[in-house]
Protein backbone atom coordinates (compact mmCIF):
# COMPACT_ATOMS: atom_id res chain seq x y z
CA UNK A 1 33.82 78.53 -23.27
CA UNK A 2 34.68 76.68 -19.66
CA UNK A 3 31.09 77.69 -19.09
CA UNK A 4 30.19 75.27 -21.99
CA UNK A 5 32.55 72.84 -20.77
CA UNK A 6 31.49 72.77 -17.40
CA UNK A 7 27.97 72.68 -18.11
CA UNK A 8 28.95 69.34 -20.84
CA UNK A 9 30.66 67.94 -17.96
CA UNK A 10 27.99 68.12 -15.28
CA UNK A 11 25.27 66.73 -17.69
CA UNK A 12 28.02 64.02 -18.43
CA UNK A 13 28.17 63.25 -15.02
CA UNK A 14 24.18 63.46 -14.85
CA UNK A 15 23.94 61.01 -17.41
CA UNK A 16 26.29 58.50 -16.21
CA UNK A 17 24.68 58.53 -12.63
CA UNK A 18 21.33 57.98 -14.78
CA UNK A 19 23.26 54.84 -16.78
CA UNK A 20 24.53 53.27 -13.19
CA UNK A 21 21.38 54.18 -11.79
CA UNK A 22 19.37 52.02 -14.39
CA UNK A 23 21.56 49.11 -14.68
CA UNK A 24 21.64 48.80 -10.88
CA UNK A 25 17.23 48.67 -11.42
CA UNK A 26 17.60 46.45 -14.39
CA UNK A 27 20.11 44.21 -12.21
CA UNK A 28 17.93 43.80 -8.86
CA UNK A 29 14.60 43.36 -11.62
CA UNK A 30 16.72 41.09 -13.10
CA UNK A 31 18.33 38.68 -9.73
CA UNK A 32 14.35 39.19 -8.10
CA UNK A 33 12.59 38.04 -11.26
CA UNK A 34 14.88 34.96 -11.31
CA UNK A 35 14.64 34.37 -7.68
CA UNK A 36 11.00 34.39 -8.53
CA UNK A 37 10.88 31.82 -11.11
CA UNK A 38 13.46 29.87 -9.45
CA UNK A 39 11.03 29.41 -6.33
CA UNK A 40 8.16 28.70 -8.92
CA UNK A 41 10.55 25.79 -9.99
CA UNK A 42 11.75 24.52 -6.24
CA UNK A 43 8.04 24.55 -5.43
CA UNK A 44 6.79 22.69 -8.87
CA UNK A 45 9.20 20.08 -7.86
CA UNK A 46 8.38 19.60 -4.64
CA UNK A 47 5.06 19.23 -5.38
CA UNK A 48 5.65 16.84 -7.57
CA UNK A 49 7.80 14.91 -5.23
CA UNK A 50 5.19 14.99 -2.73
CA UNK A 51 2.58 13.37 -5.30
CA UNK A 52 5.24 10.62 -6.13
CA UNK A 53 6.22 9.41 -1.98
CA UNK A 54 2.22 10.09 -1.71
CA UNK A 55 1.68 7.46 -4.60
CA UNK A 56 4.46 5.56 -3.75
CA UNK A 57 3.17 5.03 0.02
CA UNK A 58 -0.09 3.85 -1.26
CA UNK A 59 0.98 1.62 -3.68
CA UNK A 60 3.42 -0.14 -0.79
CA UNK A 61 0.16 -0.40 1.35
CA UNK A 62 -2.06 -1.95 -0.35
CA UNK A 63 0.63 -4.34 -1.57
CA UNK A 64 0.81 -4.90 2.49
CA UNK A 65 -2.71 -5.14 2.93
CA UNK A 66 -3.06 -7.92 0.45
CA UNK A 67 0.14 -10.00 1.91
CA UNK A 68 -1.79 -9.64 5.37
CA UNK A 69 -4.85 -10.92 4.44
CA UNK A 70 -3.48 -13.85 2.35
CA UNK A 71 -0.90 -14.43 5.80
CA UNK A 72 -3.57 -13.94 8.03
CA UNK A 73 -6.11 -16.79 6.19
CA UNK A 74 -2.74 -19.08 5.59
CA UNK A 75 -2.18 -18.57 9.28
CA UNK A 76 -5.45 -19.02 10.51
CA UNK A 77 -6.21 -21.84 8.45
CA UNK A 78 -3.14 -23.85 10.10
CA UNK A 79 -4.34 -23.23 13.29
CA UNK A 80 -8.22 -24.20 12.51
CA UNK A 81 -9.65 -20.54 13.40
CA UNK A 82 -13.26 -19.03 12.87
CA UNK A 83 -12.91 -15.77 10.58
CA UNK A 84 -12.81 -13.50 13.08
CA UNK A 85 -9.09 -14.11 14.04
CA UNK A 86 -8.63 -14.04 10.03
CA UNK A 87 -9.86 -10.46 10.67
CA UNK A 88 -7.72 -9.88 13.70
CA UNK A 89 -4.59 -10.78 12.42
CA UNK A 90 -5.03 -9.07 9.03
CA UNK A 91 -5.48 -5.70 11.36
CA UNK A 92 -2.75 -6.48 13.39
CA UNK A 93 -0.25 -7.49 10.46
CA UNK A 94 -0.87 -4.47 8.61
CA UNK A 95 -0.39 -2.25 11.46
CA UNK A 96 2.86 -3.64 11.93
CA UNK A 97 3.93 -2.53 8.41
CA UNK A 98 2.24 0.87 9.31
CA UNK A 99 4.10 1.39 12.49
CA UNK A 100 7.18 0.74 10.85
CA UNK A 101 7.05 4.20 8.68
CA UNK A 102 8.64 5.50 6.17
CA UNK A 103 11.94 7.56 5.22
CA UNK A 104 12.51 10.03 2.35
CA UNK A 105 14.74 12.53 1.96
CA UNK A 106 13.38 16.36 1.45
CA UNK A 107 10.33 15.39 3.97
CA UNK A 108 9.86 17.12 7.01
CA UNK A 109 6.78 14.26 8.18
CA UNK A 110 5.29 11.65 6.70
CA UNK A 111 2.37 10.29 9.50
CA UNK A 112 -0.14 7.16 8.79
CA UNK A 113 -2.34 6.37 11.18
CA UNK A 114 -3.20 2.00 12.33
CA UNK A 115 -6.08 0.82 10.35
CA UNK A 116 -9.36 0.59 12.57
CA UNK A 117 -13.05 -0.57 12.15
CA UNK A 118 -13.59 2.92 10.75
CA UNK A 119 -10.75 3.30 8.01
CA UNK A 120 -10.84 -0.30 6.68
CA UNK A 121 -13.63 -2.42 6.23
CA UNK A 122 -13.68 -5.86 5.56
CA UNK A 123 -16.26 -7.83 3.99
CA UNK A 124 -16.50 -11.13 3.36
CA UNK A 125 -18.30 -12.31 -0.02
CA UNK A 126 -20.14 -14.65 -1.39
CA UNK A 127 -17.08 -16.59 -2.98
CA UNK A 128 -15.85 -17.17 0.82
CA UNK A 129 -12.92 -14.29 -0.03
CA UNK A 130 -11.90 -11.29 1.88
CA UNK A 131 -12.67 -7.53 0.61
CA UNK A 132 -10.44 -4.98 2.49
CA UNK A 133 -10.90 -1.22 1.41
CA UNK A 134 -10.58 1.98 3.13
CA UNK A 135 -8.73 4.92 3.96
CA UNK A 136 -5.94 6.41 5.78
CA UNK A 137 -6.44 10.09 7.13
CA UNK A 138 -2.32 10.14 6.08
CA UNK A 139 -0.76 13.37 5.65
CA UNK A 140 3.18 14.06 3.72
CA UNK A 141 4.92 16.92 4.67
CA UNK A 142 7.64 18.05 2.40
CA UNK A 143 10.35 20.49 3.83
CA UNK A 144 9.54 23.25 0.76
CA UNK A 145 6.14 23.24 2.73
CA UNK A 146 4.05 21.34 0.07
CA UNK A 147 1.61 18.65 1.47
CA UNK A 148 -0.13 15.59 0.04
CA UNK A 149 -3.49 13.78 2.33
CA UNK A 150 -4.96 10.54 2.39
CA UNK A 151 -4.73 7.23 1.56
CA UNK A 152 -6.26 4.96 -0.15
CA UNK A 153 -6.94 1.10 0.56
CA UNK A 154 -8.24 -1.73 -1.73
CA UNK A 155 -7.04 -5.22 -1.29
CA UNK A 156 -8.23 -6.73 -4.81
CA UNK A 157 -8.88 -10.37 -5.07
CA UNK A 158 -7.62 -12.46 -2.70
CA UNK A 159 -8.10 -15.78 -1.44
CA UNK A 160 -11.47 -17.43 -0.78
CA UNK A 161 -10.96 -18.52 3.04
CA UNK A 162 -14.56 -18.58 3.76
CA UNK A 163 -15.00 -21.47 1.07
CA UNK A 164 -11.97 -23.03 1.80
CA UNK A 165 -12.85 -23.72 5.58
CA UNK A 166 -16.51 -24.86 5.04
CA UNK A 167 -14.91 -27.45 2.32
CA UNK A 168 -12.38 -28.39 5.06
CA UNK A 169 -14.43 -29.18 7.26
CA UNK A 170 -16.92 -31.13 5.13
CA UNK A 171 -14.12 -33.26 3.66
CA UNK A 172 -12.20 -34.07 7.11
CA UNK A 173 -15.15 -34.96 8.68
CA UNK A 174 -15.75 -37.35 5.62
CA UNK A 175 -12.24 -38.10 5.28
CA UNK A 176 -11.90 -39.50 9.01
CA UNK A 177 -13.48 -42.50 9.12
CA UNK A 178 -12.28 -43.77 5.93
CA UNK A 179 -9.75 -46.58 5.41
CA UNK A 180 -6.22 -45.52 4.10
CA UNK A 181 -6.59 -47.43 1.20
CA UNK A 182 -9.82 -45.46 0.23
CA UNK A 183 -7.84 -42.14 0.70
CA UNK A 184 -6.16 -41.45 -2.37
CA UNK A 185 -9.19 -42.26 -4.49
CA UNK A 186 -11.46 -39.40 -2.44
CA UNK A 187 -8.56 -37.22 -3.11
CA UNK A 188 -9.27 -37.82 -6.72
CA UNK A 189 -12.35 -37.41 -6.81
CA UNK A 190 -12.36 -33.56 -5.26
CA UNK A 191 -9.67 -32.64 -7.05
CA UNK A 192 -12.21 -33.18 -10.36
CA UNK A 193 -15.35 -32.29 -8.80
CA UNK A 194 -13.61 -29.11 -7.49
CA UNK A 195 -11.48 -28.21 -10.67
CA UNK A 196 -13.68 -25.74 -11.99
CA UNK A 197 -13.45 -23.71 -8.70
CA UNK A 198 -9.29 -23.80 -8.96
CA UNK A 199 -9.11 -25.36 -5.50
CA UNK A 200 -6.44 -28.14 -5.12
CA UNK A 201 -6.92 -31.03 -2.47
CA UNK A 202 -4.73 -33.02 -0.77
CA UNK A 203 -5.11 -35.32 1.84
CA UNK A 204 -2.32 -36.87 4.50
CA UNK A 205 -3.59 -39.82 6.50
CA UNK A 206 -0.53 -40.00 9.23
CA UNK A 207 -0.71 -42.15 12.57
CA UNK A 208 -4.38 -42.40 12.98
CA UNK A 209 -4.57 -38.42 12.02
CA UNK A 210 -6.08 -37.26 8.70
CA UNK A 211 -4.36 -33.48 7.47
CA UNK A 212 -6.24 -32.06 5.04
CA UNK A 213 -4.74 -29.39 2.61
CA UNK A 214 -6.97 -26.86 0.49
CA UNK A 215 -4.67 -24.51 -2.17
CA UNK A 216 -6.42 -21.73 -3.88
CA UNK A 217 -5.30 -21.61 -7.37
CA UNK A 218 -6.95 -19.47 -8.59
CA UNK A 219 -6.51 -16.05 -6.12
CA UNK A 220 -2.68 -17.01 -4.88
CA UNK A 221 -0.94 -19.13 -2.16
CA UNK A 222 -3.50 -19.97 0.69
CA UNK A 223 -3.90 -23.25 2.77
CA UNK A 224 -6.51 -24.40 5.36
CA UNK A 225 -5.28 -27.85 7.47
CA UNK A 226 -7.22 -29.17 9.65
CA UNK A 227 -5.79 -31.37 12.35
CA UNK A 228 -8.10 -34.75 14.37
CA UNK A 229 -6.06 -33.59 18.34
C-alpha cells in the first residue's frame, strides 16, 4: 500500500514539475512573442514618423524656395539688377533657410545640404518667370534607426521678372522725357494695353525723377522700379 502511495506521490510531483515547467514555456513564448510584435509596432511608427518630418521638410522647402525667388526678383528689381543677381540671391536666400535646420523630437539627424548649380536648376522661360527644381541629397535619421532620403524641389509659378524688367525699361526710357501732365494718361494707357497680361503700372514723376512700378497680378507680389540717378 505505501508502495502505491509513494509511487502516486512521485508521479504527482512529476506532473506538477511538468505543469510549472510548461507554464514557465508558455510564459517566456508568451512575454517574447509580445516583445516581438511590440517592436513590429515601435518600428511601424517610426517609420511612419520618418515619412511625415520627411514630407513635412519638403513641403517647408519648397514653400522657401518660392518666397526666395519672389524676394530675390522684388529685391533685385528695386535695385535695377540683370538676372543673374535674381539668381544669386534666390541661392543665397534659400540657403539661409537651409542652414537654419530643423528640430524634431525622436530624430537622431536630420542633414540638408545648400542648394548648388547641381541640385537646383533654374531656368528662365519664355513668360520672363523663374523655374527652380531640383533635389536635395537630404537624409532623416530617426532614433528607432529608420531613415527617409532626398528631397525634392519645384518652385511652381512664380513671378515673370524677365518680362517685367524688359517692360521697365521700355516704359522709363519712354516715360522720361515726357511732361508731367502727359504722365498719368501713359499710365492709362499700359495699364489697358497690358491688362490681359495681369501686369499693373504705375508711374511716380518726383523732382525731375520718373519711378516706375510693375506688379504682377497674376503670379503674386513682385515689383521692378527703376530709378533716373
Amino acid at each position: 500500500m505505501r508502495r502505491e502511495e509513494n509511487g502516486a506521490a512521485v508521479t504527482l510531483a512529476i506532473f506538477t514539475i511538468f505543469v510549472i515547467l510548461c507554464s514557465v514555456l508558455a510564459l517566456h513564448t508568451f512575454e517574447a512573442g509580445y516583445q516581438r510584435q511590440l517592436s513590429m509596432v515601435q518600428q511601424r511608427m517610426a517609420t511612419d514618423s520618418t515619412r511625415a518630418v520627411a514630407a513635412a521638410v519638403e513641403t517647408e522647402l519648397n514653400y522657401a524656395l518660392r518666397l526666395a525667388v519672389e524676394g530675390s526678383m522684388y529685391e533685385a528689381g528695386r535695385q535695377g539688377e540683370n538676372k543673374d543677381r535674381v539668381e544669386e540671391r534666390l541661392r543665397d536666400h534659400f540657403n539661409q533657410r537651409i542652414e537654419a535646420g530643423w528640430s524634431y523630437s525622436n530624430f537622431e539627424n536630420i542633414y540638408v545640404p545648400p542648394n548648388d548649380e547641381n541640385s537646383l536648376v533654374l531656368v528662365w522661360l519664355p513668360d520672363g518667370s523663374l523655374r527652380a527644381s531640383g533635389y536635395l541629397d537630404a537624409s532623416f535619421t530617426h532614433v528607432m534607426g529608420t531613415r527617409a532620403y532626398g528631397v525634392k524641389l519645384d518652385a511652381g509659378v512664380v513671378p515673370r521678372y524677365g518680362r517685367m524688367l524688359h517692360l521697365a525699361y521700355r516704359v522709363y526710357f519712354q516715360a522720361q522725357n515726357m511732361d508731367n501732365a502727359d504722365i498719368p494718361d501713359f499710365e492709362n494707357e499700359l495699364n489697358e494695353s497690358y491688362a490681359c497680361e495681369y501686369l499693373s503700372f504705375k508711374l511716380t514723376p518726383t523732382d525731375g525723377r520718373i519711378r516706375v512700378t510693375i506688379h504682377d497680378l497674376y503670379a503674386g507680389r513682385a515689383i521692378v522700379e527703376e530709378n533716373e540717378e
